[in-house]
Every structure is written in C-alpha cells, then in structure tokens.
Protein backbone atom coordinates (compact mmCIF):
# COMPACT_ATOMS: atom_id res chain seq x y z
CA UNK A 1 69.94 -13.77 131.80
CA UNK A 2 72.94 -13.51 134.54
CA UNK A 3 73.82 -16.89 133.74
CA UNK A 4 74.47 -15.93 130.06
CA UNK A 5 76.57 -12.77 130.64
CA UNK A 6 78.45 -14.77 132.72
CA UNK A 7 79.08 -17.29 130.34
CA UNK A 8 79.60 -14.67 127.36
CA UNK A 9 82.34 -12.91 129.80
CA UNK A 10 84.03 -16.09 130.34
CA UNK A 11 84.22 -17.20 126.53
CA UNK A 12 85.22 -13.05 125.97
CA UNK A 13 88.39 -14.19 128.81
CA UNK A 14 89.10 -17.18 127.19
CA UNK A 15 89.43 -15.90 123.67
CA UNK A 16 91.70 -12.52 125.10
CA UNK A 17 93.92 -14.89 126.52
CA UNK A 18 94.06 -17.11 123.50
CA UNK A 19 94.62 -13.70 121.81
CA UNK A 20 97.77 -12.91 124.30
CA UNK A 21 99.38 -15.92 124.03
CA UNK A 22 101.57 -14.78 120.98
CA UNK A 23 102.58 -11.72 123.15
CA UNK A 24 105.35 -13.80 124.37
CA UNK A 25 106.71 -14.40 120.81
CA UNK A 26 107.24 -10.79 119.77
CA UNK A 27 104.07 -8.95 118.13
CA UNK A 28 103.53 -5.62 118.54
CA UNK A 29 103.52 -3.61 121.84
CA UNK A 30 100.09 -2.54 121.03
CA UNK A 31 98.65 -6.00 121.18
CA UNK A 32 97.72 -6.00 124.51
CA UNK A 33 94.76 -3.63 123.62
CA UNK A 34 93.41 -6.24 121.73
CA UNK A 35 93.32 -8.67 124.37
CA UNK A 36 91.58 -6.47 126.93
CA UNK A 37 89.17 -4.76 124.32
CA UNK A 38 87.81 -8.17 122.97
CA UNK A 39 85.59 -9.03 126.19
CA UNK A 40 84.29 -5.14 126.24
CA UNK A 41 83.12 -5.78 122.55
CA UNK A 42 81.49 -9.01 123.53
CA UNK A 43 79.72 -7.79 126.44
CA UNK A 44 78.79 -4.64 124.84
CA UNK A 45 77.14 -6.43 121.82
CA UNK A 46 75.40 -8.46 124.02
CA UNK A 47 73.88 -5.51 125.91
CA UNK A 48 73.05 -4.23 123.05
CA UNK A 49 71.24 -7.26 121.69
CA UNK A 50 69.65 -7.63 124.59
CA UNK A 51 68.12 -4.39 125.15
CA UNK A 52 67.04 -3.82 121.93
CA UNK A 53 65.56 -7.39 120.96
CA UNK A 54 65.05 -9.38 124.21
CA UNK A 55 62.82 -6.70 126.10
CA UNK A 56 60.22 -9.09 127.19
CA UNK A 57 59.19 -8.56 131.09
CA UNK A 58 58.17 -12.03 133.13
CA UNK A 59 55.07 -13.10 132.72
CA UNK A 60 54.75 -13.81 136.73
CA UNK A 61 55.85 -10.01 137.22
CA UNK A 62 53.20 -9.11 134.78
CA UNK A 63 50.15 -11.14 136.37
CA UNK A 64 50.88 -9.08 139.74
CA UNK A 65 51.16 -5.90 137.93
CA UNK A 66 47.64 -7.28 136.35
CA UNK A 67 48.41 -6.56 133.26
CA UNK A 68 46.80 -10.22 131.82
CA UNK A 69 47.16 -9.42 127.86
CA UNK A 70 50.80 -8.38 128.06
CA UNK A 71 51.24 -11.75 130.46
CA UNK A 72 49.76 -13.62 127.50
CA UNK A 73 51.73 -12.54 124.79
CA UNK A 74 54.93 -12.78 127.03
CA UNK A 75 54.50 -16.44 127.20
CA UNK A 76 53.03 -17.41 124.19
CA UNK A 77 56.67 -15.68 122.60
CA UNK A 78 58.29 -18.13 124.79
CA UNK A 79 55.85 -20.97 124.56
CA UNK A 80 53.19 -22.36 121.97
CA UNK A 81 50.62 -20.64 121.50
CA UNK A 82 48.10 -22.90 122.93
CA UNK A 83 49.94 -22.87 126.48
CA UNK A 84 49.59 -19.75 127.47
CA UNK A 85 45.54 -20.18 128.85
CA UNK A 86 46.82 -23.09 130.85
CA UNK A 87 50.13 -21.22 132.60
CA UNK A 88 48.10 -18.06 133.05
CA UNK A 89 45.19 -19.76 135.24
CA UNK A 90 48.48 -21.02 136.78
CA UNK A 91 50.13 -18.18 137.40
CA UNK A 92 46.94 -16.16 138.46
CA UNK A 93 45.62 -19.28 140.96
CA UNK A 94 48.83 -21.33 142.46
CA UNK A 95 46.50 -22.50 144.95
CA UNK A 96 44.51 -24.57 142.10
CA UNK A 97 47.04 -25.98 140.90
CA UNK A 98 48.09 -28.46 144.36
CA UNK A 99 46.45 -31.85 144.50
C-alpha cells in the first residue's frame, strides 16, 4: 500500500503543477490554493477509501496471531476461492513446502 500513496501523491504533484502553469498568464491571485489543495484532496480520499473499504489484515500476520478462519477469508478476498486451503498449509508449514 506505500507504493500506491506514493504513486497517488506523485500524480496529485503532477496535476497541481499542471494546474499552476496558467499562473504565469494572469488568473487570479487565489489560484495558488488550488494547486496546493489538489494533492491534500487526493491523498485524503484515498485515506479515506482505504480505511473504510480496504481493511483487510495479512493473512501471514493472521496465521501467527492464529486466528485460521479470518486468514482464510483474507485470502480467498484476494484469491479464488479454492486457493486458500493450499496457501494456508503454506503459510502455517513453510518447512513443507522445500523440496
């Protein structure tokens, strides 16, 4: 998830400056608070969507807090349903899984 506030930051500064470019040419004074609120609604929409609709904790932090069920349903939201037996008995036995 770092990497994509990163990214969303970066396309927020790229759009403020493409938003400050006609500064130069005369608009108004008050312009300027445009071009520095536009990241600060993009990252705070993105907190927002993230906190309220992308809550789901790691499957690997949930096998070590053995909490198995919540594991499963973690990964079969990310996954197919059919996976998540076979990355669980990963998860749980790393060991196993070496040849």
């Amino acid at each position: 998830m770092t990497i994509l506030f990163g990214i969303s930051f970066t396309i927020g500064q790229c759009v403020a400056l493409g938003l400050g470019i006609p500064l130069g040419f005369g608009v108004s004074p008050w312009f300027w608070m445009l071009v520095f609120g536009f990241p600060i609604v993009v990252q705070l929409s993105q907190a927002i969507l993230f906190a309220t609709h992308y809550k789901h904790d790691s499957a690997l932090w949930l096998v070590t807090r053995n909490r198995i069920d919540s594991a499963k349903k973690s990964i079969d939201f990310i996954y197919k349903s059919g996976w998540s037996d076979d990355v669980l008995k990963k998860l749980i036995n790393p060991s196993a899984n070496k040849p």
